[in-house]
Protein backbone atom coordinates (compact mmCIF):
# COMPACT_ATOMS: atom_id res chain seq x y z
CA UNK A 1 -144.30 -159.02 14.33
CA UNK A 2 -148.10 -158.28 13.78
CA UNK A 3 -149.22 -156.69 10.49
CA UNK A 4 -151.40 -154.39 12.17
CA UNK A 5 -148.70 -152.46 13.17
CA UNK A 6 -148.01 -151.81 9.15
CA UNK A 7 -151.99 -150.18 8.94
CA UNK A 8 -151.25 -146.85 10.23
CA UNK A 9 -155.41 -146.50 10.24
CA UNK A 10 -155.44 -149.36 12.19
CA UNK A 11 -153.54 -147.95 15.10
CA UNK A 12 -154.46 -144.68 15.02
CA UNK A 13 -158.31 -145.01 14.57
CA UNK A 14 -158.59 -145.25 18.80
CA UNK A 15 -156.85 -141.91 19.01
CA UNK A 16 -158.98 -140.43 16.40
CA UNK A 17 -162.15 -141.34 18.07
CA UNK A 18 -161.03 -140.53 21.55
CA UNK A 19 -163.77 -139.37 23.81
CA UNK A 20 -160.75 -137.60 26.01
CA UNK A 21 -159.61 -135.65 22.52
CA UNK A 22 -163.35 -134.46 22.15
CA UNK A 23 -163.61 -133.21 25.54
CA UNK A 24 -160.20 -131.02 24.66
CA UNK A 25 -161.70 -129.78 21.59
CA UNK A 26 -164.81 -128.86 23.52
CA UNK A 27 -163.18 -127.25 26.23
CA UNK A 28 -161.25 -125.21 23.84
CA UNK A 29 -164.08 -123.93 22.52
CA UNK A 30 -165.45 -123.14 24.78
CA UNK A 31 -162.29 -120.71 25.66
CA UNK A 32 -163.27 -118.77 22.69
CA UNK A 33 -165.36 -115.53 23.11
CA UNK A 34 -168.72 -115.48 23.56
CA UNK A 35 -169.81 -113.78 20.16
CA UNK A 36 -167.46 -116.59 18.10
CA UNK A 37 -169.49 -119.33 20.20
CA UNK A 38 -172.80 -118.22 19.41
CA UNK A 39 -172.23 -117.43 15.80
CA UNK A 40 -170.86 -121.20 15.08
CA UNK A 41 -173.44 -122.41 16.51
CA UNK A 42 -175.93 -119.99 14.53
CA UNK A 43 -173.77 -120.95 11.49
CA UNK A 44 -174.34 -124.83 11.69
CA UNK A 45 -177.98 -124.43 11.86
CA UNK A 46 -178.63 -121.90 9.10
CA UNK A 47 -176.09 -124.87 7.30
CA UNK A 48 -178.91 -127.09 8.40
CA UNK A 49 -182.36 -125.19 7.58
CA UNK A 50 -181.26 -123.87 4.18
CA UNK A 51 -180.06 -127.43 2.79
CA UNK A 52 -183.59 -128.79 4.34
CA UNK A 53 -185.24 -126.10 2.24
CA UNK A 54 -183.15 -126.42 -0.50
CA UNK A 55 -184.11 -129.86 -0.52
CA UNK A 56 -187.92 -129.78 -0.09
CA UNK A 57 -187.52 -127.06 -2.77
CA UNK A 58 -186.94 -129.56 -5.32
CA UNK A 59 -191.13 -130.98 -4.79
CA UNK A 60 -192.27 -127.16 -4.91
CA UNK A 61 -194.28 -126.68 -7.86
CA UNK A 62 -194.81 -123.18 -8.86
CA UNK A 63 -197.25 -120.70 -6.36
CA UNK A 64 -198.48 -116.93 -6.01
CA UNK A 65 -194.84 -116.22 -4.38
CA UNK A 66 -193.57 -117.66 -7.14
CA UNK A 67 -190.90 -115.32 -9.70
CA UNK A 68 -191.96 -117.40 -12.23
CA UNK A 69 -194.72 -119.45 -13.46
CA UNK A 70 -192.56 -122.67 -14.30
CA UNK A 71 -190.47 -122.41 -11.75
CA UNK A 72 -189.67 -121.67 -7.77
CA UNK A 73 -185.82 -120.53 -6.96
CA UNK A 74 -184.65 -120.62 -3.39
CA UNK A 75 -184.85 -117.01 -2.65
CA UNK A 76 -188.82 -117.14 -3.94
CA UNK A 77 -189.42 -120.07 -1.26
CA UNK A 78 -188.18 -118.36 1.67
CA UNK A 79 -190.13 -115.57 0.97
CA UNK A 80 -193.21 -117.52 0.70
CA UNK A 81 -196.76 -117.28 2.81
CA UNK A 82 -196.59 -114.43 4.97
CA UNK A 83 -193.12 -112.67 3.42
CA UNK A 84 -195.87 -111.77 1.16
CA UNK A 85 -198.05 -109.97 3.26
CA UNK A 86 -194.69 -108.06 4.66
CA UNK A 87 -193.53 -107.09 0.82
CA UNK A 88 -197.38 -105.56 0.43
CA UNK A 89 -196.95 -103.82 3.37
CA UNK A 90 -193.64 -102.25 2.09
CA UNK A 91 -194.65 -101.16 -1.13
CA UNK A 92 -198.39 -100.46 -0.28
CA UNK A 93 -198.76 -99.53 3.04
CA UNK A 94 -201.72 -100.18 5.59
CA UNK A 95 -205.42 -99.98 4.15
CA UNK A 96 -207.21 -97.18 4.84
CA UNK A 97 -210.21 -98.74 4.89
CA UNK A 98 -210.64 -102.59 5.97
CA UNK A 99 -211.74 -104.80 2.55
CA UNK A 100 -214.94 -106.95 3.72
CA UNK A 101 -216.70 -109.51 2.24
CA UNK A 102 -220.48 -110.08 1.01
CA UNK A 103 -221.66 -110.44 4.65
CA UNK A 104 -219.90 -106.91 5.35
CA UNK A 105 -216.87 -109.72 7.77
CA UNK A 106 -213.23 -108.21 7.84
CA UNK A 107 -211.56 -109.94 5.44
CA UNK A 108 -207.94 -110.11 5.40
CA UNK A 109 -205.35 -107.37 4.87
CA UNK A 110 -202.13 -105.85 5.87
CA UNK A 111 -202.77 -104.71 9.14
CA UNK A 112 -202.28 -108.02 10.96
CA UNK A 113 -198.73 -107.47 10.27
CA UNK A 114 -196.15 -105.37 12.33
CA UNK A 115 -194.63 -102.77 10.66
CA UNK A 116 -190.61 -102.76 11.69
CA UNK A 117 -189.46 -105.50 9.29
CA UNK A 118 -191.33 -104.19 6.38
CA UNK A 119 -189.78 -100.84 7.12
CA UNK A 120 -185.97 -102.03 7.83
CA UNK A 121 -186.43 -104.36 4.61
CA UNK A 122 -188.18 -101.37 2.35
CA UNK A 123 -185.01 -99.07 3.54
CA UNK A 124 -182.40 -101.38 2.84
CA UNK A 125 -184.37 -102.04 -0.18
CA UNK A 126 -184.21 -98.38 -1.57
CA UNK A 127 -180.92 -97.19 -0.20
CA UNK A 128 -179.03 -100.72 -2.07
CA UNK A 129 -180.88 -100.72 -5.14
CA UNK A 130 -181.48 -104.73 -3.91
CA UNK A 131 -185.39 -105.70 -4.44
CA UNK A 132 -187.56 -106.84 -1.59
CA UNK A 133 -187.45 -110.41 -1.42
CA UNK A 134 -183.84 -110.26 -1.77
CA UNK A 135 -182.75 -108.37 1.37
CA UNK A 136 -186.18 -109.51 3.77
CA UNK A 137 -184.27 -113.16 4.06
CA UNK A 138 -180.85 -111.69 4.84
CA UNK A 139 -182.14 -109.25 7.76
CA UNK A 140 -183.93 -112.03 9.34
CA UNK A 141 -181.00 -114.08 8.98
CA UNK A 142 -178.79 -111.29 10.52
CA UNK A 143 -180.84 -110.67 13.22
CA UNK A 144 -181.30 -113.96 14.17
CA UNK A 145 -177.34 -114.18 14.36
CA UNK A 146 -176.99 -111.10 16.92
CA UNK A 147 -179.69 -112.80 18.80
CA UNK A 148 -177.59 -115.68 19.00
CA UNK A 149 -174.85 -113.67 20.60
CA UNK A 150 -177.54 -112.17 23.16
CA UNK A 151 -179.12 -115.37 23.97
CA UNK A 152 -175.90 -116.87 24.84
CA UNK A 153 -174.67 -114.17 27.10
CA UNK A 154 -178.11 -114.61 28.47
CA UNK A 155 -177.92 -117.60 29.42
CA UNK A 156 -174.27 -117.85 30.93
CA UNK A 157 -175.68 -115.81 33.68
CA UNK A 158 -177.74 -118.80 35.16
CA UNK A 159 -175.62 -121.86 33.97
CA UNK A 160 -172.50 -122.75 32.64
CA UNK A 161 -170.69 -122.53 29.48
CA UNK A 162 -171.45 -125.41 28.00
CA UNK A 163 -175.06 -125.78 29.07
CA UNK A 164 -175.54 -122.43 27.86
CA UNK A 165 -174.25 -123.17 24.70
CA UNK A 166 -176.45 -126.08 24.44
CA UNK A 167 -179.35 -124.04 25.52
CA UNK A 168 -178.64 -121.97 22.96
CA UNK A 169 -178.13 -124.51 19.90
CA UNK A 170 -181.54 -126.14 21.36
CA UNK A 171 -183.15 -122.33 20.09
CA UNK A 172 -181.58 -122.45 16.85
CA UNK A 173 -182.39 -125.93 15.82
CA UNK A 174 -185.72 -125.70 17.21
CA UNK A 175 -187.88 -126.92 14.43
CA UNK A 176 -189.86 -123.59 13.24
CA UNK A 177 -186.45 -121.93 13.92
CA UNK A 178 -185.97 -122.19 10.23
CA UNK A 179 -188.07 -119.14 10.08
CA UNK A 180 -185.26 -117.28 10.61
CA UNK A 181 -183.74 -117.32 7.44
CA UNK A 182 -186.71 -116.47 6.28
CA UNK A 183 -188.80 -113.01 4.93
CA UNK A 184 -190.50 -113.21 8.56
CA UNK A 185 -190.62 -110.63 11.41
CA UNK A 186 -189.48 -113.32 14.11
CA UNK A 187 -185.89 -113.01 13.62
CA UNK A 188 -185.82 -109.10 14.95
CA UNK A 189 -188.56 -109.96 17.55
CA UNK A 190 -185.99 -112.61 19.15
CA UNK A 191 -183.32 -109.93 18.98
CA UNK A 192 -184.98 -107.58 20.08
CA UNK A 193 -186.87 -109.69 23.03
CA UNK A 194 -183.67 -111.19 23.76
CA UNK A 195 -181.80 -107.99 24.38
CA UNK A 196 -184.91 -106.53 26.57
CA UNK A 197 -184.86 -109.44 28.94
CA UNK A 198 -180.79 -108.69 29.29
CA UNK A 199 -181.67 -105.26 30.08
CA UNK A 200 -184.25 -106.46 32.47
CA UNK A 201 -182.17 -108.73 34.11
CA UNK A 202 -179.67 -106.42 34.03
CA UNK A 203 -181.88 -104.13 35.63
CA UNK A 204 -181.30 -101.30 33.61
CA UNK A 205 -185.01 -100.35 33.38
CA UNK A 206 -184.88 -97.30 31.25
CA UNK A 207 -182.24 -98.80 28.59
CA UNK A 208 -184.87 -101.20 27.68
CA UNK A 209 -187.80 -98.94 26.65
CA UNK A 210 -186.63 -98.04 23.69
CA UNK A 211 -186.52 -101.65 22.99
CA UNK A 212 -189.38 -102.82 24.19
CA UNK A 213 -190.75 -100.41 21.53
CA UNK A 214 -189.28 -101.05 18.74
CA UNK A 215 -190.10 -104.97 19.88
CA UNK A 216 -193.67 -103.86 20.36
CA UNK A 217 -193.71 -102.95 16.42
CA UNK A 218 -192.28 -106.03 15.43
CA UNK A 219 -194.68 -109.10 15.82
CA UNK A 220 -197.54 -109.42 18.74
CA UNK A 221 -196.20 -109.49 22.11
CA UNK A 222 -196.71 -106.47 23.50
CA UNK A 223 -199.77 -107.63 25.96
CA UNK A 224 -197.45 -110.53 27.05
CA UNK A 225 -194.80 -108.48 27.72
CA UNK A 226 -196.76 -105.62 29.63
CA UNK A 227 -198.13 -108.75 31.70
CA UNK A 228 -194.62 -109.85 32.24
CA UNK A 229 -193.84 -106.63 33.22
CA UNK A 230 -196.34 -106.52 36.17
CA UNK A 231 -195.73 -109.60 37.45
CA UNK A 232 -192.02 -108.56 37.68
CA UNK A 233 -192.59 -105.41 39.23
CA UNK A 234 -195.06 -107.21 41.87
CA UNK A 235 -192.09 -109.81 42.19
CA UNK A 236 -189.72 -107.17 42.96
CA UNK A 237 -191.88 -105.30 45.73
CA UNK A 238 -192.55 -108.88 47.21
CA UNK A 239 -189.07 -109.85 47.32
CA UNK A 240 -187.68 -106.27 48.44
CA UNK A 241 -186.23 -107.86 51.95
CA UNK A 242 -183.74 -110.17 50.70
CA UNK A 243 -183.13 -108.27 46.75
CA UNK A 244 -182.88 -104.44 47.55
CA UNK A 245 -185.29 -102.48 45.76
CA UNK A 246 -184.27 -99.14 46.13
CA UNK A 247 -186.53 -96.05 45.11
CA UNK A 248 -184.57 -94.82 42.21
CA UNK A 249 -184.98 -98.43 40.76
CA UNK A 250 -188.88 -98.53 41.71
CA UNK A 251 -189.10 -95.21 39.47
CA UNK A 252 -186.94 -96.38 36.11
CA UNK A 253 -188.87 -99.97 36.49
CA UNK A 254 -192.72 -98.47 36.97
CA UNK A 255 -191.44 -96.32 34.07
CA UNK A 256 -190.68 -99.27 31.61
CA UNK A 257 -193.91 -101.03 33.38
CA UNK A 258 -196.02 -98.48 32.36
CA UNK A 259 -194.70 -97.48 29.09
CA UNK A 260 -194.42 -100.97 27.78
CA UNK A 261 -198.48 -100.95 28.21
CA UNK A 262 -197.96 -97.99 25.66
CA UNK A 263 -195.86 -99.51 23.39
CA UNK A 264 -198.52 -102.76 23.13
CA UNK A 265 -201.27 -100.27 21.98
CA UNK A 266 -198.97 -98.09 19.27
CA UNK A 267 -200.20 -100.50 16.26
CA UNK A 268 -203.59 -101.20 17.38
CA UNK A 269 -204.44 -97.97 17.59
CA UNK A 270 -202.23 -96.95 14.29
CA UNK A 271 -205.35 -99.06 12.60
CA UNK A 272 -207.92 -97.15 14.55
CA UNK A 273 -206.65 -93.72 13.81
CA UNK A 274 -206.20 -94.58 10.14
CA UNK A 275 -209.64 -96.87 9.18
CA UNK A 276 -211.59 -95.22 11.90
CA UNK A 277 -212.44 -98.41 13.44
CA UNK A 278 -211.36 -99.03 17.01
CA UNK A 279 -211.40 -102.82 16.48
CA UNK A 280 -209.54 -102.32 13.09
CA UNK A 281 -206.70 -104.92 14.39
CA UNK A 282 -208.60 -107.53 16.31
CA UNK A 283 -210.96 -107.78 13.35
CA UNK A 284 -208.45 -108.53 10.89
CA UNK A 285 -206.56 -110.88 13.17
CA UNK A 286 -209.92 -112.57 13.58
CA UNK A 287 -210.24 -112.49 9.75
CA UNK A 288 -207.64 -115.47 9.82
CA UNK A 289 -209.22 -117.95 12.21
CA UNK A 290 -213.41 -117.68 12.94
CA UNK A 291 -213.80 -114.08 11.79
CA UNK A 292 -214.88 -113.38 15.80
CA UNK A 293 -212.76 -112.64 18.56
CA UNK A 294 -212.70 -115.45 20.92
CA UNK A 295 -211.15 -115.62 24.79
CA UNK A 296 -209.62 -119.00 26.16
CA UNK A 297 -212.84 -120.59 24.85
CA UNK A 298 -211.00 -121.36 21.48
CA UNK A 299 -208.65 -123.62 22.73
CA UNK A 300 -211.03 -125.78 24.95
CA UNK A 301 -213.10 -126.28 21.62
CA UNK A 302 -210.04 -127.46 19.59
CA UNK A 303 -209.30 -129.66 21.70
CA UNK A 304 -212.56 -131.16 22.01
CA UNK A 305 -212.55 -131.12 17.89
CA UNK A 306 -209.45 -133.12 17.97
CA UNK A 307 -209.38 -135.50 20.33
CA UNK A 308 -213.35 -135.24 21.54
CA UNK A 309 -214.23 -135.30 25.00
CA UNK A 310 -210.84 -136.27 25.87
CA UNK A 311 -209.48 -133.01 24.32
CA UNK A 312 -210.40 -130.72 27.46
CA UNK A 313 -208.01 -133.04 30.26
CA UNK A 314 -205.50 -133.47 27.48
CA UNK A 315 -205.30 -129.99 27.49
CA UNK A 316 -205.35 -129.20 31.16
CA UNK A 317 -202.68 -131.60 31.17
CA UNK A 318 -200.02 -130.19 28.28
CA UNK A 319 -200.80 -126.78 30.67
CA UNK A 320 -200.16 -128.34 34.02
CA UNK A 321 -196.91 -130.09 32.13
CA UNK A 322 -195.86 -126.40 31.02
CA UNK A 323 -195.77 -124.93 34.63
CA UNK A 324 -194.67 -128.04 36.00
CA UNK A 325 -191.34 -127.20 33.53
CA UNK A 326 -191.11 -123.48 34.09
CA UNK A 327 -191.53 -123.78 38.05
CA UNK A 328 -189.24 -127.21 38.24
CA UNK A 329 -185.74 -127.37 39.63
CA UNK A 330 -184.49 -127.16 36.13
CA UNK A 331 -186.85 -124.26 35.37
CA UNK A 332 -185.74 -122.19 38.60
CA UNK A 333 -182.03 -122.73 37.18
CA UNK A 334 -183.10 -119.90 34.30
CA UNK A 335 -183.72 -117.01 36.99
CA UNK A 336 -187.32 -115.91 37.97
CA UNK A 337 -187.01 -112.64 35.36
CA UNK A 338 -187.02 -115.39 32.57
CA UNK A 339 -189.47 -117.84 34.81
CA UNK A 340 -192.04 -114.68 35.21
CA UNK A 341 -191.58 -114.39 31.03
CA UNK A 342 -192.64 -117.58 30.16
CA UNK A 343 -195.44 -117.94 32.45
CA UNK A 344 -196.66 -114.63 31.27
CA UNK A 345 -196.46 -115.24 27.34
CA UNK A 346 -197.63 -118.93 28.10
CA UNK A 347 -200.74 -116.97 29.16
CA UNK A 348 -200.54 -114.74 26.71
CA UNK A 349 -201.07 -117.42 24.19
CA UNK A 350 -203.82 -119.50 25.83
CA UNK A 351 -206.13 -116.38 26.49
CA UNK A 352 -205.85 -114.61 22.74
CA UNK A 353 -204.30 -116.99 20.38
CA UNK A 354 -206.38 -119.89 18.44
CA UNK A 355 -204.66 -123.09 18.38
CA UNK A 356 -203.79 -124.19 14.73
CA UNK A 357 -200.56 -125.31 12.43
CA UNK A 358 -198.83 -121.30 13.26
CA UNK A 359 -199.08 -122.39 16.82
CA UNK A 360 -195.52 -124.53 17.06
CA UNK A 361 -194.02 -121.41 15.68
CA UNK A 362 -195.51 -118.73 18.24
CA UNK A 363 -193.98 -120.48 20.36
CA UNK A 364 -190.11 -119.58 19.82
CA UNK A 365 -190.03 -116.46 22.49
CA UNK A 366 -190.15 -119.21 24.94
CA UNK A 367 -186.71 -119.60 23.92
CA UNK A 368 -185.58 -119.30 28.01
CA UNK A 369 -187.13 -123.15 28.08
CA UNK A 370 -184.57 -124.42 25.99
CA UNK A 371 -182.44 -123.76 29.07
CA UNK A 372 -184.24 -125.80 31.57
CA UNK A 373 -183.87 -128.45 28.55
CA UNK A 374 -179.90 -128.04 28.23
CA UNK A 375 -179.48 -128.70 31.93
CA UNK A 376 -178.76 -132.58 31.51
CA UNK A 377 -175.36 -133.59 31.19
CA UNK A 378 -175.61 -136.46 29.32
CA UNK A 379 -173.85 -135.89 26.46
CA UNK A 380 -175.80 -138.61 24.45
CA UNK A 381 -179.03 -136.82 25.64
CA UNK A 382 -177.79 -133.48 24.29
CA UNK A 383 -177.27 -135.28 20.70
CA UNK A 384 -180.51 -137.49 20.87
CA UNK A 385 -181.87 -134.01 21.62
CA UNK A 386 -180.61 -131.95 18.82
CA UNK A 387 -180.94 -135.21 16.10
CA UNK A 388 -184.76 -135.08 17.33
CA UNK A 389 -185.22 -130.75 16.62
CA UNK A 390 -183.55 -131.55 13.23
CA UNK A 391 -185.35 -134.22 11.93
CA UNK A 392 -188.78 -132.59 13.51
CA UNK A 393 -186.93 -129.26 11.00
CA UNK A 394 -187.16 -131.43 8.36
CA UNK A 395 -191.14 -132.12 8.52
CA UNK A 396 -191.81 -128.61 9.80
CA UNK A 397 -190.52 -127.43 6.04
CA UNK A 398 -191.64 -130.40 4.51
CA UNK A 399 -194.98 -130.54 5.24
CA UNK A 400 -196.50 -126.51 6.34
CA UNK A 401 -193.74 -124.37 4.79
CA UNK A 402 -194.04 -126.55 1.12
CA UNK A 403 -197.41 -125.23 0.03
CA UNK A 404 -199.30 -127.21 -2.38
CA UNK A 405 -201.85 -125.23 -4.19
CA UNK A 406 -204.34 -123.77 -4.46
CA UNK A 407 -204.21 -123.74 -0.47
CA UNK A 408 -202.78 -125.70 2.18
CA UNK A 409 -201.69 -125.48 6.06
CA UNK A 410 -200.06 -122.25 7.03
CA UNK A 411 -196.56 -122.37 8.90
C-alpha cells in the first residue's frame, strides 16, 4: 500500500485547491444581496489602504498635522494635507476678505474647499462631543461604503454580476482610492455622484436635484456635470424615435438640466457675495498652481515641460486613448448616460484643471471606466489587475500622501 495514502494533506491538497470549489464559492456569493456584496468588497480594501498607511506611517516624521511634535498617530496621518484646510473651514469659516501677498496675488485660503464635508464633520463633531479629526476619517469612510452599494447596483444594470462586482472592486482598489478613508471630501462626492447618475439612469429627473446639489457643494464638479447634463438632454431629443421621450419627461429633465447649472454656481458665488470679489474662487484655486487662470493651454505646456517637444503628441495621444476607451465596444457596454459622463468630466478636466501630482486622484468620478475594465473574463487578468491597483496603492501613499517636510508633492 502507498504511504501517501497515510498524509491526509497529501490527498486532500487537490480538493483544497480546486478551481471547480472556487467557482462554487464564487457563485455563492454572488447569491448574496447586493448591499452584502458591495460592502465585502469595500471591507477588503479599507483592510488594504489602512495597513498600507499604517505601514508608511512608521517613516512619517512629525508635520503641521501632526498631534504632537515627536510623534504622528494614525488618525493624525489620515487627516493630513488638505483634511487641514477642511478642519479650518469647520471651526473658522470662509474669509471674508481674500489674504494676498506682497505683489497684492491671492494667496491661499479656505475657499477652494467645498463646504458639505466640513459641515457634516463640524455637526457630528458638536452633537458627539468627538473632535474633528476624529469623525472627518469615519464619514469619508462611511460614505465611501454606501457608495459601494450604489456603484454596484449601478453597474448590474449594464453587465453581469460578477463583472459588476469586479468593476466595482477595480473603484475601490484604485490607487488614490485610499482617500477614502481619509479627512477628504471625495468619499461623499462618489456617493453622492454615484446615486445622481442612478437617478439619471433611472430617469427620475427631479429625484436627483436635490442631489446634484448637495454634490455641487461637495468637491468641483458642478461645470462637468451641467455639461453632462446637456449633452444628455441633446442625446435624448436625438434619440427620441427609438427611446420615447415623452413631454412630461422633457419638463422634469430640462428642470434638473437647468438647475444643475445653478447648483455649479452656489459656491462660487458664496465667495463673491461674501469678499466682494466676483473672481473670489477662481483666484484662490489659481493661488495653488500659477496664481492665473489658465484654459487648455496648461496642459499642452506640461507636457512640453516634461517630455519636450514630444509632450504635445504624447498628449494628443493619452486623449485619443481615453475616447478610444469610453466609445469602444467595452465602453458602450456601460450605457451612453455613463459614456456621456465621462466624456463630459474628461473635458471638464482638460479645459480647467492643471496637470500635476492631485491629477491621478481627480480622476476617481470616472469610476464608470472601471467597468469597461472589468469586462474581461479572464480570471487571471482580473487578479493581475487588482495585484497591479494595490501595489500602485502602495506608492500612491508612499510617496505623495507621506509628506516630508518642510514641503513636498501634494496627493
Amino acid at each position: 500500500m502507498s504511504r501517501t495514502r497515510d498524509l491526509p494533506g497529501i490527498v486532500l491538497a487537490p480538493e483544497v485547491f480546486n478551481s471547480s470549489r472556487a467557482s462554487r464559492w464564487a457563485a455563492l456569493f454572488l447569491t448574496l444581496p447586493v448591499w452584502v456584496q458591495a460592502i465585502a468588497v469595500y471591507f477588503a480594501s479599507r483592510v488594504v489602504s489602512i495597513s498600507i498607511f499604517a505601514a508608511v506611517l512608521k517613516r512619517q516624521d512629525p508635520a503641521n498635522w501632526s498631534s504632537s511634535p515627536v510623534t504622528t498617530t494614525l488618525n493624525d496621518f489620515l487627516n493630513f494635507w488638505d483634511g487641514g484646510w477642511y478642519g479650518r473651514v469647520a471651526e473658522e469659516g470662509y474669509p471674508s476678505m481674500l489674504p494676498v501677498d506682497e505683489a497684492g496675488a491671492v494667496t491661499e485660503n479656505q475657499w477652494a474647499f467645498y463646504p458639505l464635508h466640513p459641515a457634516v464633520v463640524g455637526n457630528l463633531s458638536s452633537v458627539t462631543g468627538l473632535s474633528y479629526e476624529v469623525i472627518s476619517p469615519l464619514v469619508s469612510t462611511v460614505a465611501a461604503g454606501l457608495a459601494a452599494i450604489v456603484i454596484l447596483a449601478l453597474f448590474r444594470k449594464y453587465t453581469e454580476p460578477g463583472q459588476a462586482l469586479t468593476g466595482l472592486a477595480l473603484v475601490m482598489f484604485f490607487p488614490p482610492a485610499a482617500i477614502f478613508s481619509t479627512g477628504y471630501a471625495e468619499s461623499l462626492t462618489l456617493l453622492l455622484q454615484a446615486t445622481a447618475l442612478f437617478l439619471l439612469v433611472e430617469r427620475r429627473y427631479l429625484m436627483a436635484i436635490p442631489v446634484v446639489f448637495l454634490m455641487d457643494l461637495s468637491r468641483p464638479i458642478g461645470v462637468a456635470f451641467a455639461f453632462f447634463m446637456l449633452l444628455h438632454l441633446i442625446d435624448r431629443f436625438l434619440s427620441r424615435r427609438h427611446d420615447p421621450y415623452p413631454g412630461a419627461e422633457v419638463v422634469r429633465s430640462w428642470t434638473l438640466g437647468v438647475l444643475s447649472c445653478a447648483a455649479a454656481l452656489v459656491h462660487p458665488a458664496h465667495a463673491w457675495l461674501v469678499t466682494g470679489s466676483i473672481t473670489a474662487y477662481t483666484d484662490t484655486e489659481a493661488a495653488w498652481h500659477t496664481g492665473e487662470s489658465t484654459y487648455v493651454v496648461q496642459w499642452v505646456a506640461q507636457a512640453n515641460s516634461l517630455l519636450g517637444p514630444l509632450g504635445p503628441l504624447v498628449l494628443l495621444l493619452v486623449i485619443a486613448g481615453m475616447l478610444a476607451l469610453i466609445f469602444s465596444p467595452a465602453g458602450a457596454r456601460m450605457g451612453r448616460t455613463l459614456q456621456h459622463f465621462c466624456l463630459a468630466y474628461g473635458i471638464y478636466l482638460l479645459i480647467f484643471f492643471t496637470p500635476q501630482t492631485s491629477t491621478l486622484r481627480l480622476l476617481l468620478p470616472l469610476f464608470p471606466m472601471a467597468l469597461t475594465l472589468s469586462l474581461v473574463r479572464s480570471r487571471g487578468y482580473r487578479a493581475v489587475l487588482l495585484c497591479a491597483f494595490i501595489l500602485l496603492q502602495i506608492v500612491w501613499i508612499a510617496y505623495l500622501w507621506h509628506f516630508t517636510p518642510p514641503a513636498d508633492l501634494p496627493p
